[in-house]
C-alpha atoms as a PDB file:
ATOM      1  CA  UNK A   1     -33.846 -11.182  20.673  1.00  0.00           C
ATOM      2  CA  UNK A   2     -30.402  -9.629  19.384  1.00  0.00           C
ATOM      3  CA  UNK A   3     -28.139  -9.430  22.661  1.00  0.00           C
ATOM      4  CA  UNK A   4     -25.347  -7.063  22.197  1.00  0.00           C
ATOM      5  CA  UNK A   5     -22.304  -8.632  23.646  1.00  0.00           C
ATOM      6  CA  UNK A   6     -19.327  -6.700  25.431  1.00  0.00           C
ATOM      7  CA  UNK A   7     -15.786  -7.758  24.806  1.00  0.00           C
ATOM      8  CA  UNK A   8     -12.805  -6.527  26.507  1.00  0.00           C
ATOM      9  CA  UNK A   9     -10.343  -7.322  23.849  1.00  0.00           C
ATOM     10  CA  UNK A  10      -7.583  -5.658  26.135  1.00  0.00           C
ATOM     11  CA  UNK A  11      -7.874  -8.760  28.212  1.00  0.00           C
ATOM     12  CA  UNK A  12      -8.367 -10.947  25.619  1.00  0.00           C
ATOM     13  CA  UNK A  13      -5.217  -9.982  23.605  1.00  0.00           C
ATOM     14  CA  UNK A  14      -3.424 -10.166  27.314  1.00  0.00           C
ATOM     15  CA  UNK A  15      -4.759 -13.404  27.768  1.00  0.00           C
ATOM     16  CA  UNK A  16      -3.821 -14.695  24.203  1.00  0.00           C
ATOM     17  CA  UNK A  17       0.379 -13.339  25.273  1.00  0.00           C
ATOM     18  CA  UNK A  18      -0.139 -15.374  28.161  1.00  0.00           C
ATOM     19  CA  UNK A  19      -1.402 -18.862  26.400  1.00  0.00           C
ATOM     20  CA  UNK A  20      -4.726 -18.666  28.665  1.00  0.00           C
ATOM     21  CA  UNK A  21      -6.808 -18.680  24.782  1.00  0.00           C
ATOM     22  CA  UNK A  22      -6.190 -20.132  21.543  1.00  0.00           C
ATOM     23  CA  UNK A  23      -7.070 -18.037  18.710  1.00  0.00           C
ATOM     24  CA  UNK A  24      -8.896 -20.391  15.689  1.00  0.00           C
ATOM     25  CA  UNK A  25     -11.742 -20.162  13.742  1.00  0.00           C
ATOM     26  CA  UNK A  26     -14.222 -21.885  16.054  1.00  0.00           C
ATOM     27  CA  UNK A  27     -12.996 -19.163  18.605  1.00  0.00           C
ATOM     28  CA  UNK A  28     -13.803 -15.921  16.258  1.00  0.00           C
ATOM     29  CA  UNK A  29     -16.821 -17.340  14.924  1.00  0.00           C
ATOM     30  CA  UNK A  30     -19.349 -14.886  16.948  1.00  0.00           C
ATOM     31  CA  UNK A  31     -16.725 -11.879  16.280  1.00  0.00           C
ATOM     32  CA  UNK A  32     -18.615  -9.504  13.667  1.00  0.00           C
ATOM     33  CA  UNK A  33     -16.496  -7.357  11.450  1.00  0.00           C
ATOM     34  CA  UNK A  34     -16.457  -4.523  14.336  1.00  0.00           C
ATOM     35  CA  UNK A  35     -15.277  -7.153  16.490  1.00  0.00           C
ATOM     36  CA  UNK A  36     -12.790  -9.055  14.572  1.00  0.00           C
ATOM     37  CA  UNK A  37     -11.246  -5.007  13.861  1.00  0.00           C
ATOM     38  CA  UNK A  38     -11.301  -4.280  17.317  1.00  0.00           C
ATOM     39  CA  UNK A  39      -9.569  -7.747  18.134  1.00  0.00           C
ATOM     40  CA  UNK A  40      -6.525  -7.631  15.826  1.00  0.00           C
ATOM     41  CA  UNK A  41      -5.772  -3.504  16.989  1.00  0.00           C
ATOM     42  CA  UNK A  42      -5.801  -5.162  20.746  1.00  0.00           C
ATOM     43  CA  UNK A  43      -3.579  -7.252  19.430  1.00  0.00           C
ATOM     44  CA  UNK A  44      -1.310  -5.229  17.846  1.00  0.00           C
ATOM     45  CA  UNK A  45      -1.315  -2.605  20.786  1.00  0.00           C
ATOM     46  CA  UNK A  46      -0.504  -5.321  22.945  1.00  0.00           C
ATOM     47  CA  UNK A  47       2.300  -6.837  20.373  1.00  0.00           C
ATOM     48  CA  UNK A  48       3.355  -2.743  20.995  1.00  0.00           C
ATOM     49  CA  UNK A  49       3.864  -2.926  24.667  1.00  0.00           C
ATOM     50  CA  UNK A  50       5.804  -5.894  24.338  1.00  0.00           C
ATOM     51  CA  UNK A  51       8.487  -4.883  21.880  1.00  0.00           C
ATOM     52  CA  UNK A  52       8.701  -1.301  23.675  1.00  0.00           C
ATOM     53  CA  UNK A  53       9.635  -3.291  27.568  1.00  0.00           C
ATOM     54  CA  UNK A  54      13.435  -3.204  27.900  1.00  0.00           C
ATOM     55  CA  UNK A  55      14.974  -6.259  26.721  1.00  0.00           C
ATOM     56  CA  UNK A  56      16.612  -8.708  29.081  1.00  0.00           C
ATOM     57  CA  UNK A  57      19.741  -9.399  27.512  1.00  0.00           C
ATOM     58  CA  UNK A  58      21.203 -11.036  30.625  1.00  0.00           C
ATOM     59  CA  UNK A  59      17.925 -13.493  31.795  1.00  0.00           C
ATOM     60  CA  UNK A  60      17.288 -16.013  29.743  1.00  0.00           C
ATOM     61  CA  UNK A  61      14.357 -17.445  30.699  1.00  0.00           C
ATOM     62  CA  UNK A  62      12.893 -13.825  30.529  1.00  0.00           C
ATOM     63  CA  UNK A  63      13.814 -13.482  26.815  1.00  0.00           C
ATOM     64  CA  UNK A  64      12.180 -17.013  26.257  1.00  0.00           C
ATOM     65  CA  UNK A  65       8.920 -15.933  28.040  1.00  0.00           C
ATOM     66  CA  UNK A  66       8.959 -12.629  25.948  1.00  0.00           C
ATOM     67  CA  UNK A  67       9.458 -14.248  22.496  1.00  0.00           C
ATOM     68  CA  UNK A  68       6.926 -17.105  23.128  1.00  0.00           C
ATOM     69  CA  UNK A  69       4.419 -14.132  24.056  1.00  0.00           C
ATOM     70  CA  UNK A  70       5.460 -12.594  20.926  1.00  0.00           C
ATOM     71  CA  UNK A  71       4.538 -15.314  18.824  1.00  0.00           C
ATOM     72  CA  UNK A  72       1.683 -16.473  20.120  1.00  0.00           C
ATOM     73  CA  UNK A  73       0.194 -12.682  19.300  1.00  0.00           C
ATOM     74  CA  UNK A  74       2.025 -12.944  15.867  1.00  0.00           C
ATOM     75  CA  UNK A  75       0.243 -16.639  15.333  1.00  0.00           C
ATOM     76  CA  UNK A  76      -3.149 -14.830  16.521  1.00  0.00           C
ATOM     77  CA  UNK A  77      -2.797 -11.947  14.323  1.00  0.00           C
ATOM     78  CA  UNK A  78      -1.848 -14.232  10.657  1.00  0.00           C
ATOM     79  CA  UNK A  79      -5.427 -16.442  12.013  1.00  0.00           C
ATOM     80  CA  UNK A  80      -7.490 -13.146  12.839  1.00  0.00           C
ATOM     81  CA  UNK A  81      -6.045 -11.928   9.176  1.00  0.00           C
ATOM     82  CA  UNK A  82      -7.565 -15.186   7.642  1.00  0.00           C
ATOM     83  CA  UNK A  83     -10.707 -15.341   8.950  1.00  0.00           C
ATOM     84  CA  UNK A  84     -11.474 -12.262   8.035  1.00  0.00           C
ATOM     85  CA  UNK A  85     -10.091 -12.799   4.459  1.00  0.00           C
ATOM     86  CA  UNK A  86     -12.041 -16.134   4.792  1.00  0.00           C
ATOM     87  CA  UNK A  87     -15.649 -13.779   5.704  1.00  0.00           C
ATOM     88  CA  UNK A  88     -14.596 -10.993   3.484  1.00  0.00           C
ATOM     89  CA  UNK A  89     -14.493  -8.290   6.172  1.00  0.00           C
ATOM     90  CA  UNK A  90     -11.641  -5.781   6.026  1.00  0.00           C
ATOM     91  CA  UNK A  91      -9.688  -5.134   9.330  1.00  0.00           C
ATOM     92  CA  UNK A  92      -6.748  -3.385   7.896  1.00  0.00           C
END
């Protein structure tokens, strides 16, 4: 019995900016290639929104929070790029 799964990889790359999910191999492992594609463009959309907010030059903590979100998404897109390498599916 094949179960088709739904993902809503707008939540998941939110989630992933917010540190609620890790992104590593074990975690991608049921992602197909249509999956792991539709993963990393969440990701980048998301990577998007975040550079297009106004920046808080004056706050901070607010520029800390924004950069870490920015590089967890940056970490999650280099480990979506190598699995994918790894399984020889092309997401580009």
């Amino acid at each position: 019995m094949s179960e088709k799964i739904s993902r809503n990889f707008k939540a998941i790359a939110f989630d992933i900016s917010d540190g609620l999910v890790t992104v590593n191999p074990i975690f991608l492992k049921p992602f197909g290639e249509k999956g792991l594609k539709s993963l990393y463009k969440a990701i980048e959309r998301k990577r998007s929104e975040i550079h297009a907010e106004p920046f808080p030059y004056d706050a901070p903590d607010l520029i800390r929070k924004r950069n870490m979100r920015l590089q967890r998404l940056h970490g999650a897109l280099i480990v979506v790029k190598n699995f994918a390498r790894e399984k020889n599916y092309t997401i580009l």
